[in-house]
Protein backbone atom coordinates (compact mmCIF):
# COMPACT_ATOMS: atom_id res chain seq x y z
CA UNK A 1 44.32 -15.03 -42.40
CA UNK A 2 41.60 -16.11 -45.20
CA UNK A 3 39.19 -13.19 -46.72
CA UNK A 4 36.40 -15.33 -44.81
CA UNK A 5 38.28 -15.27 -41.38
CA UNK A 6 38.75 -11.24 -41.67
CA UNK A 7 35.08 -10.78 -42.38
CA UNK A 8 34.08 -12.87 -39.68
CA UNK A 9 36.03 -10.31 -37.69
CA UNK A 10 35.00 -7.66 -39.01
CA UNK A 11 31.47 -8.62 -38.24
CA UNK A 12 32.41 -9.44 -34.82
CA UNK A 13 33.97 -6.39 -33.61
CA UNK A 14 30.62 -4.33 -35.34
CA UNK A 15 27.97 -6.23 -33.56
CA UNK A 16 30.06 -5.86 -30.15
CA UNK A 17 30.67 -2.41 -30.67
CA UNK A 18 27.00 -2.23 -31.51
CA UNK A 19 25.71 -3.73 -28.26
CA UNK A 20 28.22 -1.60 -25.91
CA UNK A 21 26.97 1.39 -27.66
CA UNK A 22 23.03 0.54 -26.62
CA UNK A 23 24.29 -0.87 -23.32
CA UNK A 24 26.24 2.60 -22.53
CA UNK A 25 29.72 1.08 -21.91
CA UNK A 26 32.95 2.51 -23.23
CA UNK A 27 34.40 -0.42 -25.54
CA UNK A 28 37.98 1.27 -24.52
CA UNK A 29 37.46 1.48 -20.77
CA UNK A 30 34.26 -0.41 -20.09
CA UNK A 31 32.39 2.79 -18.03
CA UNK A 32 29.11 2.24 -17.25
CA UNK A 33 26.78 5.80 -17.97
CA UNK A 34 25.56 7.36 -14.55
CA UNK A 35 22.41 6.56 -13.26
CA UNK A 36 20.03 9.21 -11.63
CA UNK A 37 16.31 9.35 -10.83
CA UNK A 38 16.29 7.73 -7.54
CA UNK A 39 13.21 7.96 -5.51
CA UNK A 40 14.29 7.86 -2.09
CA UNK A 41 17.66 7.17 -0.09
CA UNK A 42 17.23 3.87 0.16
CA UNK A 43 17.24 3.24 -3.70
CA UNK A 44 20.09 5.73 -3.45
CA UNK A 45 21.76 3.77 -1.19
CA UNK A 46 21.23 0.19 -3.13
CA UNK A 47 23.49 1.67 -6.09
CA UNK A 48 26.29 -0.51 -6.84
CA UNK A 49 29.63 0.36 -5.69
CA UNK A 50 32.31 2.06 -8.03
CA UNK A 51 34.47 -1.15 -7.37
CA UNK A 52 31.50 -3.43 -9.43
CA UNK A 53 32.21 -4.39 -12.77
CA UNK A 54 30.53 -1.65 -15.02
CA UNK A 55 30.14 -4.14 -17.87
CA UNK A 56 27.80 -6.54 -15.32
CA UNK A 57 26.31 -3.46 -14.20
CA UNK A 58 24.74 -2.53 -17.90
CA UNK A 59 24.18 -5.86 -18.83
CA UNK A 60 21.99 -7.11 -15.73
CA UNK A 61 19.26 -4.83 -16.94
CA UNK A 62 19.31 -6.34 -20.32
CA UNK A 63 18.94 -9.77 -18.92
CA UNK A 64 15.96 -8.83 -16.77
CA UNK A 65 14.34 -7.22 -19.71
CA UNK A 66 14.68 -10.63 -21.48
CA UNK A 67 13.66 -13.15 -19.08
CA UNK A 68 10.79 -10.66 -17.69
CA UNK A 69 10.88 -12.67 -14.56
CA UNK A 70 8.39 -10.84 -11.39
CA UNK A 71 10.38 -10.52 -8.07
CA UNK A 72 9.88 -13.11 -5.30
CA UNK A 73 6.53 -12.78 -3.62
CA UNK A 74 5.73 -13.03 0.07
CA UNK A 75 2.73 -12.28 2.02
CA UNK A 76 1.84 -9.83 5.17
CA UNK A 77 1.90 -12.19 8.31
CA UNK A 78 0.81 -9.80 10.65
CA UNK A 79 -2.28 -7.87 11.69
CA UNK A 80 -0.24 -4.96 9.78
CA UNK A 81 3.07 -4.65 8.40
CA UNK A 82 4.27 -1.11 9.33
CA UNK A 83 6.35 0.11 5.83
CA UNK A 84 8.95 2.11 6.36
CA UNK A 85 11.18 4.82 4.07
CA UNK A 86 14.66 2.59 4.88
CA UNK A 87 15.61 -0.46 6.98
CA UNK A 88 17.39 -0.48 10.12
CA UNK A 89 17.34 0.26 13.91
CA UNK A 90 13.96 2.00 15.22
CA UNK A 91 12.61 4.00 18.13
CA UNK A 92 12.05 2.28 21.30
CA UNK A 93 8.43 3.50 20.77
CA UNK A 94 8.32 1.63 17.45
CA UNK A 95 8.72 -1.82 18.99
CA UNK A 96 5.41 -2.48 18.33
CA UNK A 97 5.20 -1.89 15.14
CA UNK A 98 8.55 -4.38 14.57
CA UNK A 99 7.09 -7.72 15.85
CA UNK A 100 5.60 -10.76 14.93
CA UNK A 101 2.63 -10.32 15.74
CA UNK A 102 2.58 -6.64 15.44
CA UNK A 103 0.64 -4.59 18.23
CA UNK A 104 -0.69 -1.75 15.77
CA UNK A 105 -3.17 -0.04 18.21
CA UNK A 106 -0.78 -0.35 21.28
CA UNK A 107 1.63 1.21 18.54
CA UNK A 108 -0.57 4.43 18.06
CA UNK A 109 -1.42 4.73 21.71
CA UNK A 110 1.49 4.68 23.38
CA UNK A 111 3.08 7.82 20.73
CA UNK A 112 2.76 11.11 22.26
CA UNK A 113 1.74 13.53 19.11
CA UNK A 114 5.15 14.63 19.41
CA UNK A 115 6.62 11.26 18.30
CA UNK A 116 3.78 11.42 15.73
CA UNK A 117 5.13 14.71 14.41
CA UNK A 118 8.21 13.32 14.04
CA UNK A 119 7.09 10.31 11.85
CA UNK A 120 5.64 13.05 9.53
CA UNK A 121 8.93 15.43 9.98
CA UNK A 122 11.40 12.72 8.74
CA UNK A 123 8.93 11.01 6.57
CA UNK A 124 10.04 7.55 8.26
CA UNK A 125 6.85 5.62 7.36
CA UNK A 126 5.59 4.89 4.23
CA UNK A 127 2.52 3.23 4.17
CA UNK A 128 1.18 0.06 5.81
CA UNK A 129 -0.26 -3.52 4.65
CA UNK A 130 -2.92 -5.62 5.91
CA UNK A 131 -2.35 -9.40 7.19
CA UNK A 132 -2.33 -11.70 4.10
CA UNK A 133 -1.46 -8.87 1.48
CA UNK A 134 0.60 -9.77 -1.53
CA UNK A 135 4.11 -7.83 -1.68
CA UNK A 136 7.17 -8.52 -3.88
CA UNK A 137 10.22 -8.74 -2.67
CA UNK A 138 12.58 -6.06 -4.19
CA UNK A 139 15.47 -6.30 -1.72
CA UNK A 140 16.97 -7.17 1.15
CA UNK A 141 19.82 -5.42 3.72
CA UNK A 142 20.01 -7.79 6.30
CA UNK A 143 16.64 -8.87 8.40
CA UNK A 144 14.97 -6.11 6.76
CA UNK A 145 13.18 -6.72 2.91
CA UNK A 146 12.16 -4.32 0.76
CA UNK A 147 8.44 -4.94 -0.34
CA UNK A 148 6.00 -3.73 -3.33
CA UNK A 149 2.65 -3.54 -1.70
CA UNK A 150 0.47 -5.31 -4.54
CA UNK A 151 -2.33 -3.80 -3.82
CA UNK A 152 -1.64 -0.21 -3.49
CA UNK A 153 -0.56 1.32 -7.04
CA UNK A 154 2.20 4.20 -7.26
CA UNK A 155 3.59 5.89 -10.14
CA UNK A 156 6.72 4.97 -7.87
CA UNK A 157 7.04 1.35 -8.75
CA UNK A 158 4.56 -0.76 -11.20
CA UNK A 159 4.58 -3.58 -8.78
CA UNK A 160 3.21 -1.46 -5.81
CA UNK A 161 3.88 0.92 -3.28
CA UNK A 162 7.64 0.18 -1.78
CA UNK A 163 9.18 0.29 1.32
CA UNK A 164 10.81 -1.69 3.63
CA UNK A 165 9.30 -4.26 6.28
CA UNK A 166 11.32 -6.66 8.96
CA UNK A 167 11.72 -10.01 6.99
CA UNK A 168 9.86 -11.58 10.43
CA UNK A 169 6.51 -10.01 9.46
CA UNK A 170 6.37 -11.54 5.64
CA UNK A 171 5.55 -15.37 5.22
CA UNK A 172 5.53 -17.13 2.03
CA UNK A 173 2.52 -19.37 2.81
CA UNK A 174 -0.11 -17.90 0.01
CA UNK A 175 -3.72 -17.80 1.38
CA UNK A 176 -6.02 -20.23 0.44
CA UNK A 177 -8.37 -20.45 -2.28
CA UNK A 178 -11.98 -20.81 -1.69
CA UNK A 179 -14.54 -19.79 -3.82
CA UNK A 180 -15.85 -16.87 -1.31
CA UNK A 181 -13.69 -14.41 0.95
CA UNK A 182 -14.42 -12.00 3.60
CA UNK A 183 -13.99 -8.24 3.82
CA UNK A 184 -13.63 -6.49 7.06
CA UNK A 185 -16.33 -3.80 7.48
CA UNK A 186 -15.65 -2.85 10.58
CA UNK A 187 -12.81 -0.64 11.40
CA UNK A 188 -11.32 -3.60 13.23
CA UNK A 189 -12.75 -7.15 13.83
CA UNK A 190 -11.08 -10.13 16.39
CA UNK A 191 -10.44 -13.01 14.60
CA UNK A 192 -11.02 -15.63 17.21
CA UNK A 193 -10.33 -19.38 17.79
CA UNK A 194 -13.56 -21.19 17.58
CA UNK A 195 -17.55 -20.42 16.94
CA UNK A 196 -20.63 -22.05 17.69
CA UNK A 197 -24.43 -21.08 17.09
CA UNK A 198 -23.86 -17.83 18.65
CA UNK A 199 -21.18 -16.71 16.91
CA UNK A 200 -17.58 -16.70 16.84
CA UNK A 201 -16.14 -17.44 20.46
CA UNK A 202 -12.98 -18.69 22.24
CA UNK A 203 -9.23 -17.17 22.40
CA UNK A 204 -8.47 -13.69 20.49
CA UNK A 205 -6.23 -14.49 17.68
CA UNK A 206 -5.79 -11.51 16.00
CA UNK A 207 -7.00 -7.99 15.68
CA UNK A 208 -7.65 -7.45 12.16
CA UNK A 209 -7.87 -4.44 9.92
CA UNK A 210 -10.76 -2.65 8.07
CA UNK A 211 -10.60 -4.15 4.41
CA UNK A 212 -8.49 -7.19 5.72
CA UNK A 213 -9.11 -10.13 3.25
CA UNK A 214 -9.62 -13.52 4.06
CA UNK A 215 -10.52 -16.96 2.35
CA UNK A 216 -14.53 -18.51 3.65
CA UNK A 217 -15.19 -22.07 4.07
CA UNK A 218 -18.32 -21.60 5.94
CA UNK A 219 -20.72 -18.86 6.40
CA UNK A 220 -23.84 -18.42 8.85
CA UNK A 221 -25.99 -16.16 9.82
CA UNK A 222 -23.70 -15.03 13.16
CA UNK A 223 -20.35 -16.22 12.33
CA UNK A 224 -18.04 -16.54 9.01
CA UNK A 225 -15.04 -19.38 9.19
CA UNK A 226 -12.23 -18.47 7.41
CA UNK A 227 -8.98 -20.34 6.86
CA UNK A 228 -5.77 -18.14 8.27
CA UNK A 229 -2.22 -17.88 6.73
CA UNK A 230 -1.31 -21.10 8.62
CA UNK A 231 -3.92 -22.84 7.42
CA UNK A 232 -5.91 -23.03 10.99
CA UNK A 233 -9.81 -22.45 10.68
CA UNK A 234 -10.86 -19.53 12.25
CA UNK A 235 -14.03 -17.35 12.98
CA UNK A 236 -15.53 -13.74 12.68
CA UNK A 237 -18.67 -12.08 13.54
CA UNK A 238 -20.88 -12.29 10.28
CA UNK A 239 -21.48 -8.67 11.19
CA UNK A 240 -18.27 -7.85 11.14
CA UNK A 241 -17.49 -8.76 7.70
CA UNK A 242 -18.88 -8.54 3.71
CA UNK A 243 -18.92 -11.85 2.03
CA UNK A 244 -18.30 -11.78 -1.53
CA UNK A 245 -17.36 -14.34 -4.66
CA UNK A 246 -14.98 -13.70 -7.22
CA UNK A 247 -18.21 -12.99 -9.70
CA UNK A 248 -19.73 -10.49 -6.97
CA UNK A 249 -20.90 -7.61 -8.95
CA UNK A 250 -20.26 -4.73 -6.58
CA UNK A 251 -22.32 -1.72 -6.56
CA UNK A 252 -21.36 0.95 -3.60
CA UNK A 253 -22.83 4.22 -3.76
CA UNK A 254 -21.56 7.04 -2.51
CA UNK A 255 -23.46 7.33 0.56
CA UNK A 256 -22.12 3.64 1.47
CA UNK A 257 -18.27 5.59 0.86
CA UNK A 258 -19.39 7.55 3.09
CA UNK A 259 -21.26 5.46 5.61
CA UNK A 260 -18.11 3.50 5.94
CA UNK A 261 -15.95 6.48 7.01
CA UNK A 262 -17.87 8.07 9.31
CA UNK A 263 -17.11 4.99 11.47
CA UNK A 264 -13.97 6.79 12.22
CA UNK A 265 -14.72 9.02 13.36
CA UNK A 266 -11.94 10.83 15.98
CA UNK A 267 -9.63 8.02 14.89
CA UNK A 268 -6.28 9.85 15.76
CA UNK A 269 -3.98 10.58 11.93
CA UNK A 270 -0.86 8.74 11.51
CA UNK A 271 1.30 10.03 8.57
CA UNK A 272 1.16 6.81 6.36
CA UNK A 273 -1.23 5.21 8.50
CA UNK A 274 -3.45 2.44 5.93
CA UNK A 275 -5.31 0.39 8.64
CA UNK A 276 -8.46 0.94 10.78
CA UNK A 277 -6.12 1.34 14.06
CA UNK A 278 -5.19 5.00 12.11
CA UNK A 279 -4.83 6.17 8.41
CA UNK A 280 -3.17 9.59 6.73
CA UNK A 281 -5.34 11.12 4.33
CA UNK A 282 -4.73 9.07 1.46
CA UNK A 283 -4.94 5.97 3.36
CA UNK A 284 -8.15 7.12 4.32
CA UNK A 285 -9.65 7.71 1.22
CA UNK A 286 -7.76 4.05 -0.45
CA UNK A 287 -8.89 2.35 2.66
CA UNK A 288 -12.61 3.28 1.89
CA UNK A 289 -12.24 2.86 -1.97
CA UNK A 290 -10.67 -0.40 -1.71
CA UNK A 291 -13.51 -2.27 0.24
CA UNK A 292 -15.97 -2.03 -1.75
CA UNK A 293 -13.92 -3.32 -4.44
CA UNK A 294 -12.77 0.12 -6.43
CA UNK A 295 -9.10 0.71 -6.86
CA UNK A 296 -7.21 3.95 -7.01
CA UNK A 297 -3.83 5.33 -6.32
CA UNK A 298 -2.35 5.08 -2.64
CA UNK A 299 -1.38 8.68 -2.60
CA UNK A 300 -3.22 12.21 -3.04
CA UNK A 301 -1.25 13.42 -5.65
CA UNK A 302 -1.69 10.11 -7.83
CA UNK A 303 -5.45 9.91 -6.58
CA UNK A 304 -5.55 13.84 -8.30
CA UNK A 305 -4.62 12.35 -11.94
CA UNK A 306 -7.27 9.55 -12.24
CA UNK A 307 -11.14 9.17 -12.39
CA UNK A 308 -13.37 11.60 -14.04
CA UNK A 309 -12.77 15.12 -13.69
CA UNK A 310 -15.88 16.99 -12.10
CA UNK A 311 -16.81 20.46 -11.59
CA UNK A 312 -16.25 21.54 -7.88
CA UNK A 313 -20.02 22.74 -8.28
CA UNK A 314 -21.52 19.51 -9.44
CA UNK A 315 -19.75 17.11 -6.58
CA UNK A 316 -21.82 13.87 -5.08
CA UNK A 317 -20.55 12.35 -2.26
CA UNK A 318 -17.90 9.51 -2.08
CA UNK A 319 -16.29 12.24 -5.19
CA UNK A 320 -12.89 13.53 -3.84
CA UNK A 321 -11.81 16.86 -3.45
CA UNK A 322 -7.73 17.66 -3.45
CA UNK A 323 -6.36 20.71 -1.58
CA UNK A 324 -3.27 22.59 -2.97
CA UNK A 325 -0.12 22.13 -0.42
CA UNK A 326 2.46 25.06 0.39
CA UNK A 327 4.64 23.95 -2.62
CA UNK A 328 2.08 24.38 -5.21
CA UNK A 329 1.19 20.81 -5.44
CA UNK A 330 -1.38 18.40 -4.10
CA UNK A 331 -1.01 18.46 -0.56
CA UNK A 332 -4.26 16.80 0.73
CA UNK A 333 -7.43 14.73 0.31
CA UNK A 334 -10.93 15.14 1.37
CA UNK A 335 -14.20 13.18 0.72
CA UNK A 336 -17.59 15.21 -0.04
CA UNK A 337 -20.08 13.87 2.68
CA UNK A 338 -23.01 16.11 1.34
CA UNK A 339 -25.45 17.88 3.16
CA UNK A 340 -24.62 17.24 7.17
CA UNK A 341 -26.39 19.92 9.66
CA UNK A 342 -27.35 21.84 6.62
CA UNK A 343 -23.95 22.27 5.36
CA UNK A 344 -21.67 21.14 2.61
CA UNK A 345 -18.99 18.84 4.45
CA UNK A 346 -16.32 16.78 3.80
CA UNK A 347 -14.89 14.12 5.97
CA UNK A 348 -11.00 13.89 6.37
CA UNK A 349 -8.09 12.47 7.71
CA UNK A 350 -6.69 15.94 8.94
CA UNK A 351 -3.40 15.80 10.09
CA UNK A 352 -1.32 14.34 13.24
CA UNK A 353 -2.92 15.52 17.02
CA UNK A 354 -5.98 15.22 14.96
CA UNK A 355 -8.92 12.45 14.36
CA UNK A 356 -10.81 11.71 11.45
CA UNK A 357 -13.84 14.40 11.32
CA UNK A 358 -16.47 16.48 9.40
CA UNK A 359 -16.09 19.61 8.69
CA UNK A 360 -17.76 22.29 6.07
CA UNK A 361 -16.71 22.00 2.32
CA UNK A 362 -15.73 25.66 2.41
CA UNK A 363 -12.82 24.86 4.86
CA UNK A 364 -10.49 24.13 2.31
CA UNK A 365 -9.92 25.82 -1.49
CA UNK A 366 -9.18 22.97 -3.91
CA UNK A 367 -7.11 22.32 -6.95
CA UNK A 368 -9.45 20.02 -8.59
CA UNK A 369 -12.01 17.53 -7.85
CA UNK A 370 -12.52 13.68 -9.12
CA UNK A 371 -15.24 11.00 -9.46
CA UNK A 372 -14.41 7.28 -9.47
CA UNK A 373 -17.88 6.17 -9.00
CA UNK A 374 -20.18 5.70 -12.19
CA UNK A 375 -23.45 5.87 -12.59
């Protein structure tokens, strides 16, 4: 063997000791290091096996990193995608829920608040999405996907909130682009078949969500056409629905936060509940945040970290008031309402057998309170 060949060797064998050492692998016995940190069973349960190859396992990562390629991306095909904690078989109740199209409000009626109770006890839903939502795809375990809701941030994932959603209620038809889209405004609104001078008429289509977002290709004074996922032209009542560009300068005040809630009024809870047919309390507050075009975390304790501090004696409404759970931690989410009967009140999603109501600020004893308006 020449001096040159030996050095080339030599090189060799440093450089791939080198990269097994930052990749964690054992050069001897190829051992992948441990992971741990998982956020929930189902990640738990999408480890590899101990039969994988360790050396694929450590490098996959690395090849990820490089390419920096996003996950697939679908979109919500249903009035709302229901996300759950893990995939698999369902309540009979849940049926609902589970089909394409989805039956959200027959969904919430036909619980007893004991099968609401036990949503909450085992933590089985997530969140939920609104028809046309972005979501990537982060995996898969048979006809169920698990999704990144786009448009509800987590310190869980960077790509949104996860959970898993039945593969039939995800479509990969973007929507359209048009140069003005609607907002629901109501805490639900029929999208319908046809319109005329009077407004929009003909078959129900679809019960849509509060905060559902859809592309305009025609606006009057009584009815807004918009262009569905399957690229049918349908209708709204203008009333129904907030028309904005992509240069709308949006300006809510508090009082409009607040205006907007008080529509629901008695709306029963739903632990993860994110649409008008029901919300949880964090729902609640994203739902009515989200509309008029403000974005903040999907959950109470996330919602706690962000937006300017503010004294608890200096609160306006729409600012957000967080109430200290039996562990120590966040635990819920109200809304200051201001003055109502004379009182201080807040309006919350309270808990399951419960609707959405007003009650007095001094109700509660909070952690901390926080401002995302300015101005």
């Amino acid at each position: 063997m020449t001096g040159e060949s030996l050095r080339r060797q030599v090189v060799r064998a440093l450089l791939g000791g080198l990269l097994c050492s930052l990749l964690g692998v054992d050069i001897e016995h190829a051992t992948a290091v441990p992971t741990t940190g998982h956020h929930n069973a189902a990640d738990a349960a999408a480890r590899p096996s101990p039969g994988d190859s360790a050396r694929a396992k450590a490098i996959a990562p690395l090849r990820q990193h490089r390419t920096r390629t996003r996950p697939p991306v679908r979109y919500v095909a249903v009035s709302v995608a229901t996300v759950w904690t893990t995939p698999g078989r369902k309540r009979p109740v849940d049926a609902p829920a589970l089909s394409n199209p989805a039956h959200p409000r027959r969904w919430v009626a036909d619980m007893t608040v004991h099968q609401k109770r036990r949503l909450s006890a085992m933590a089985a839903v997530q969140t939920q999405a609104l028809y046309a939502t972005k979501v990537y795809i982060l995996g898969r375990s048979g006809a169920w996907r698990k999704i990144a809701v786009a448009s509800q941030s987590t310190p869980k994932n960077k790509l949104g909130y996860p959970g898993w959603v039945p593969r039939r209620q995800l479509t990969t038809t973007a929507p359209a682009r048009t140069k003005r889209f609607a907002v629901v405004r109501r805490p639900t609104a029929w999208l319908r078949s046809d319109w005329d001078r009077g407004g929009a008429t003909g078959k129900r289509i679809m019960e849509l969500s509060y905060d559902t977002r859809l592309p305009v290709v025609k606006m009057t004074s009584n009815y807004v056409k918009v262009v569905a996922l399957d690229g049918s032209r349908r209708a709204l009542h203008r009333p129904a629905v907030v028309v904005h560009t992509a240069r709308t300068a949006w300006t809510p005040t508090g009082a409009d936060i607040v205006s907007d809630g008080r529509q629901f009024l008695c709306l029963q809870y739903l632990w993860g509940g994110a649409s008008g047919f029901s919300y949880d309390c964090s729902g609640f507050t994203h739902a009515l945040y989200h509309r008029v075009g403000i974005k903040i975390p999907r959950d109470a304790s996330a919602q706690a970290t962000l937006g300017a501090r503010v004294s608890l004696s200096r609160v306006r409404r729409g600012d957000l008031l967080f109430v200290t759970g039996a562990s120590g931690s966040i635990g819920h989410v109200v809304m200051y309402a201001g003055k109502v009967d004379g009182r201080r009140s807040v309006i919350e999603a309270p808990g399951t057998g419960l609707g959405v109501r007003v009650v007095a600020r001094s109700t509660y004893t909070y952690q901390v309170a926080r401002r995302y308006l300015t101005g």
